[in-house]
Protein backbone atom coordinates (compact mmCIF):
# COMPACT_ATOMS: atom_id res chain seq x y z
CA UNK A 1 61.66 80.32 204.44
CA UNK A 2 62.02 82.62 201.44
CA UNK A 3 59.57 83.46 198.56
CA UNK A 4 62.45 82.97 195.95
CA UNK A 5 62.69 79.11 196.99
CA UNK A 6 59.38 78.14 196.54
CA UNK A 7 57.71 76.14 193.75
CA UNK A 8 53.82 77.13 193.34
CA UNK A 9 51.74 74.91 191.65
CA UNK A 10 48.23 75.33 191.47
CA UNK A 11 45.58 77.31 193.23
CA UNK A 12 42.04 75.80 192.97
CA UNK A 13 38.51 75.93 194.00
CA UNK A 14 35.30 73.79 194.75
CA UNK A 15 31.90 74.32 195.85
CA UNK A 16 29.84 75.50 196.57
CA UNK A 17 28.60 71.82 196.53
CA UNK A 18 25.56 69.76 198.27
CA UNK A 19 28.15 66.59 197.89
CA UNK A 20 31.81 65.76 197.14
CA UNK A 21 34.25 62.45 197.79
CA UNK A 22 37.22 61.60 196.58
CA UNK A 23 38.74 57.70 197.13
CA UNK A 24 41.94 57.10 198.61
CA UNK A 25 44.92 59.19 196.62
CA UNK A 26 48.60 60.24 196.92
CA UNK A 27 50.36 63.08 196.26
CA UNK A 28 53.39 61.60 194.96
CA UNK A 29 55.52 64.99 194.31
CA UNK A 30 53.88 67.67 196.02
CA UNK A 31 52.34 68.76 199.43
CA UNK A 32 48.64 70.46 199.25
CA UNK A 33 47.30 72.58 201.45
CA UNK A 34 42.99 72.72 201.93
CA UNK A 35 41.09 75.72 203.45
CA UNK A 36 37.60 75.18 204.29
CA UNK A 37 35.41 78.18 203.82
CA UNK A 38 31.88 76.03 204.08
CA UNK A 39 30.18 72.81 205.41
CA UNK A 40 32.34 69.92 207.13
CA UNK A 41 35.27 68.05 205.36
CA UNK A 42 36.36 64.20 206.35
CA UNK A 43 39.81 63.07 205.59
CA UNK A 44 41.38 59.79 206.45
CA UNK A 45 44.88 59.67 207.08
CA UNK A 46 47.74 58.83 209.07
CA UNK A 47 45.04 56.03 210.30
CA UNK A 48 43.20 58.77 211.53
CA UNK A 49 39.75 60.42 210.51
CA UNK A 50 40.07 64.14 211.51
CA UNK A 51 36.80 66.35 210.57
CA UNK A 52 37.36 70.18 209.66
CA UNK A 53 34.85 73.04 209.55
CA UNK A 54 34.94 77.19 208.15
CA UNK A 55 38.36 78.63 209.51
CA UNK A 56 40.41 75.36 209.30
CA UNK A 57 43.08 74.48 207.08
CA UNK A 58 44.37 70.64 206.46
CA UNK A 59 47.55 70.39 204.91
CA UNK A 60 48.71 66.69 202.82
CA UNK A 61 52.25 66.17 202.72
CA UNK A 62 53.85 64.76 199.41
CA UNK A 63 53.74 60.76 199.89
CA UNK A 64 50.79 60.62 202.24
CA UNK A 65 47.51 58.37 201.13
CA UNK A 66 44.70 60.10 202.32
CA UNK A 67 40.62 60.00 201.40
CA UNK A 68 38.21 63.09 201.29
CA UNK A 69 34.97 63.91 201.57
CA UNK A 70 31.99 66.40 202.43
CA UNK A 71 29.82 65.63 205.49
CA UNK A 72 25.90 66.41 205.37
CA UNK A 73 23.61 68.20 202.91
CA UNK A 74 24.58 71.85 203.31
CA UNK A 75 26.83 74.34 200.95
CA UNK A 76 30.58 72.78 200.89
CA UNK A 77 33.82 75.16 199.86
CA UNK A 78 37.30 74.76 199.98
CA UNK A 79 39.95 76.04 198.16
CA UNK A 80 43.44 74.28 197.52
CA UNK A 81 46.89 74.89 196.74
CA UNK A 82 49.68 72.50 195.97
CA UNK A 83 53.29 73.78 195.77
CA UNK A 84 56.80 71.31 195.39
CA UNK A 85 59.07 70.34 198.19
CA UNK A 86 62.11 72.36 198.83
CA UNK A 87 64.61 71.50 201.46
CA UNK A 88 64.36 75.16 202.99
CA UNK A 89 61.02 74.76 203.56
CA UNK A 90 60.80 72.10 207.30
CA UNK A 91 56.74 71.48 207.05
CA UNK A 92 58.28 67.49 208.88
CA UNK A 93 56.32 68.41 211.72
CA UNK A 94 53.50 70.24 210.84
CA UNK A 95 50.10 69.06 212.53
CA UNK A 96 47.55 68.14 209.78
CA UNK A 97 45.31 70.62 210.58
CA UNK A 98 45.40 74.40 212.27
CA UNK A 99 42.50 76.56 212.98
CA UNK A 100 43.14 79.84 210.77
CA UNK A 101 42.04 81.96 213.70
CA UNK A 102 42.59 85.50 212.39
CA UNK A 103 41.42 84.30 208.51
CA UNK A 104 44.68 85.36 206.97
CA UNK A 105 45.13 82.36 205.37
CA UNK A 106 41.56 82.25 203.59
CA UNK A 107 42.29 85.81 202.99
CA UNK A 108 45.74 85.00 200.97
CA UNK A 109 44.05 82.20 199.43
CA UNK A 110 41.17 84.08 197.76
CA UNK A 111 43.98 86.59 196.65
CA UNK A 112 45.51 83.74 194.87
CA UNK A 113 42.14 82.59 193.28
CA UNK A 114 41.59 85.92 191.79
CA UNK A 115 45.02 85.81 189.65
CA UNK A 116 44.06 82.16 188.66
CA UNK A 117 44.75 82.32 184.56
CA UNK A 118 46.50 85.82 184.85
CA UNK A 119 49.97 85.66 183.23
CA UNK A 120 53.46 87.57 183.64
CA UNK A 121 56.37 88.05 185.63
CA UNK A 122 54.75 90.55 188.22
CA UNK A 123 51.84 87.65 188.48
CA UNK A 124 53.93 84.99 189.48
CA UNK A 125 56.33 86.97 191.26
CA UNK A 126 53.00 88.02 193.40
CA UNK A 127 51.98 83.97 193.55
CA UNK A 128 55.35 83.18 194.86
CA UNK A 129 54.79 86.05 197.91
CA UNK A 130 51.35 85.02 198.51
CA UNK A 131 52.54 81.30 198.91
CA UNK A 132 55.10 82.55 201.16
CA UNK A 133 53.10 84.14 203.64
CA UNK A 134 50.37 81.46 203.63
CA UNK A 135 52.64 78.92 204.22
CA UNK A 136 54.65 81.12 207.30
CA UNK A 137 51.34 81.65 208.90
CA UNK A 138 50.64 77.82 208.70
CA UNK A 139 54.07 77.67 210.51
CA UNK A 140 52.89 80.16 213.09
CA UNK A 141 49.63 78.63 213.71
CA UNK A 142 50.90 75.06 214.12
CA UNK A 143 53.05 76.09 217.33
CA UNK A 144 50.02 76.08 219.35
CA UNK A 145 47.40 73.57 218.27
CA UNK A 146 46.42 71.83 221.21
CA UNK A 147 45.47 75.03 222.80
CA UNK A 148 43.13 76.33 219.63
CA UNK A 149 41.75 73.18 219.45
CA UNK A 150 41.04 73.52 223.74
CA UNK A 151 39.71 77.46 223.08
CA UNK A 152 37.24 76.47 220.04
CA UNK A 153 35.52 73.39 222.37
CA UNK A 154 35.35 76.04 225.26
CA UNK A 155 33.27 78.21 222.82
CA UNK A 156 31.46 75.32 221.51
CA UNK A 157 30.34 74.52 225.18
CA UNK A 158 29.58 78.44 226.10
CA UNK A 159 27.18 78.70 223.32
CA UNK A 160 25.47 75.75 224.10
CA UNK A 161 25.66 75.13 227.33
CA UNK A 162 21.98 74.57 228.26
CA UNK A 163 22.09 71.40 225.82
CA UNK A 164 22.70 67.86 226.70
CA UNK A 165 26.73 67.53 225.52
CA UNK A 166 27.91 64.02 224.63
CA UNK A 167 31.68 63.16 224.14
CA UNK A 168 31.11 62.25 220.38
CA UNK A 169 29.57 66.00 219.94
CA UNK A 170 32.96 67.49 221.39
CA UNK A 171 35.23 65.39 219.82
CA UNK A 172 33.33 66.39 216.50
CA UNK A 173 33.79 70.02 217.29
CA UNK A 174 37.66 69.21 217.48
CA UNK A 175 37.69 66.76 214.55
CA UNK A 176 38.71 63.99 216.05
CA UNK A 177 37.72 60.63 217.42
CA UNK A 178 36.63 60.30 220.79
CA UNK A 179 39.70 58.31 221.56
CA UNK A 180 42.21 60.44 220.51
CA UNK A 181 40.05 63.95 221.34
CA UNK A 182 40.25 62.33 225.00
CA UNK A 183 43.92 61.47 224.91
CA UNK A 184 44.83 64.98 223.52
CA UNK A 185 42.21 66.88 225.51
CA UNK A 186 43.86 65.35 228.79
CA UNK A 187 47.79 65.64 227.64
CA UNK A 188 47.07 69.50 227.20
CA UNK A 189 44.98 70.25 230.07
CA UNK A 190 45.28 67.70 233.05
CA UNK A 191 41.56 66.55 232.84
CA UNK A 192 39.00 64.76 230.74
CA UNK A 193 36.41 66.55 228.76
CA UNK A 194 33.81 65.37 230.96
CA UNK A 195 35.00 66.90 234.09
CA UNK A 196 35.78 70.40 231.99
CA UNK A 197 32.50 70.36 230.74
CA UNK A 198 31.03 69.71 234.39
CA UNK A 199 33.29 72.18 235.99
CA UNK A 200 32.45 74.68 233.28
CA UNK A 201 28.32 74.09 233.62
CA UNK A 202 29.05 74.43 237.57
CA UNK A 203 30.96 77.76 237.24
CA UNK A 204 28.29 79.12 235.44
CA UNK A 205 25.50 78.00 237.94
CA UNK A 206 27.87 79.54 240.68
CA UNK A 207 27.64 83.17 238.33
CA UNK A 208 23.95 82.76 237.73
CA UNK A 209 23.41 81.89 241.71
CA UNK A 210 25.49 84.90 243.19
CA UNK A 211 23.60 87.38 240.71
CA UNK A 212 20.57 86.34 239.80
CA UNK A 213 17.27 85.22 242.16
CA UNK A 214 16.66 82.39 239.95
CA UNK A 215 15.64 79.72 241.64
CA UNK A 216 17.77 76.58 241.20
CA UNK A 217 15.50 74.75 238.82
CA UNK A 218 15.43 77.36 236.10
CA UNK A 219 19.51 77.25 237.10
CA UNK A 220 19.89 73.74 236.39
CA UNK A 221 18.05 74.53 233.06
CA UNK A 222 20.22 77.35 231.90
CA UNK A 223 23.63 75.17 232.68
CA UNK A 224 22.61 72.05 231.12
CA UNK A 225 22.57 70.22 234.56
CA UNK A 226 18.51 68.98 234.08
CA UNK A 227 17.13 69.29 237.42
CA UNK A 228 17.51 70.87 240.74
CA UNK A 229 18.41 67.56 242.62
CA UNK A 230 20.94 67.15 239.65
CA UNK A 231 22.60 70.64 240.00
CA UNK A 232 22.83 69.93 243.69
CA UNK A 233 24.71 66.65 243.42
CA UNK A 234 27.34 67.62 240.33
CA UNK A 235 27.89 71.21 242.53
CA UNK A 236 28.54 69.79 245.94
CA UNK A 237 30.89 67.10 244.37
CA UNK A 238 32.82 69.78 242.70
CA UNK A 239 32.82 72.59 245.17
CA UNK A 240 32.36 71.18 248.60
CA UNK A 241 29.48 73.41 248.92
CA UNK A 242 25.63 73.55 248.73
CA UNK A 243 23.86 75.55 245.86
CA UNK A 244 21.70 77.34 248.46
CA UNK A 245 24.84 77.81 250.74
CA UNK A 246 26.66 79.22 247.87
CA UNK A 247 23.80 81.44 247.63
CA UNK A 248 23.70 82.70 250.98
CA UNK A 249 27.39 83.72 251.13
């Protein structure tokens, strides 16, 4: 992909906003790319309804209908930039959403939003670059998105592990359905969500047992497991073992 090829657009900017929609639209002759900086995003498309937070990025390609809109009351923010088609450019099999995990996209995107209105060759020689590299770390990012999406649930769960956890409130964290979260969660890692998120509030009562002299019921709290007699039952099934047996090892 080279600079010199590419055919920017338009940079833009909303928000921050309590509430935003758009209906149903196409791009007819360009793709668009959208980086969330604030609140929760909803698109429709591809007969899907994908939901994307701070530190995500969707990208529309040229010819595909899609619908927008903000989710809840809070600030909303995104940015977007549209650029042309060019054959040199393969964005076929990009996903339709990457998690910008270092920011460098949202940092080359508020780059671009500062030379919004300047004019000159050295302006939209610089436009051109920035494009370049936003659109090459899109590239990069979108080798691996199955396994972002698998690290930022993880997190998700960590930080709020003593809370009940439903399948809709994962699948939300990964902007997706429960359907096809579940179908995607178990093509990339061999298991439901469920059992991760039991095996992951067990491994933590195993760390908390082994080096702490909590007693189980304060345990079960911390790990999100309810009660002692529940702890007991979910641990046994998954490790063979006994909490207090674990505990006396």
């Amino acid at each position: 992909m080279a600079a010199e090829v590419l055919s920017f657009l338009s940079v833009g900017h909303l928000g921050p906003v309590a509430k935003w929609q758009m209906g149903e639209h196409v791009h007819r002759d360009f793709h668009e790319l959208i980086v969330i900086f604030s609140g929760a995003h909803e698109t429709r498309i591809r007969g899907q309804t994908l939901v994307a937070r701070p530190g995500e990025v969707y990208f529309y390609p040229s010819g595909e209908p899609h619908a927008e809109r903000a989710l809840g009351s809070g600030p909303f923010e995104i940015a977007f930039i549209s650029w042309r088609p060019v054959p040199d450019v393969a964005t076929d099999r990009w996903p339709l959403k990457v998690f910008d995990r270092e920011g460098r996209i949202a940092c080359l995107v508020r780059w671009l939003l500062e030379l919004n209105g300047s004019r000159g060759g050295r302006e939209e020689t610089l436009r051109a670059e920035l494009l370049h590299g936003i659109l090459c770390e899109y590239d990069r990012l979108q080798g691996r998105p199955e396994e972002e999406l698998v690290l930022r649930v993880q997190r998700y769960i960590r930080a709020h592990l003593a809370e009940a956890l439903s399948l809709d409130d994962l699948a939300a964290v990964a902007g997706l359905s429960p359907f096809h979260f579940s179908r995607l969660w178990h093509k990339t890692t061999g298991e439901t969500p469920m059992r991760m998120l039991r095996r992951m509030r067990v491994e933590a009562a195993k760390a908390l047992i082994l080096r702490t002299p909590l007693p189980l019921k304060a345990i079960a709290l911390q790990v999100g497991l309810g009660d002692e007699y529940h702890l007991s039952r979910v641990f046994k099934r998954l490790t063979g073992t006994a909490p207090g047996r674990w505990r006396a090892r």
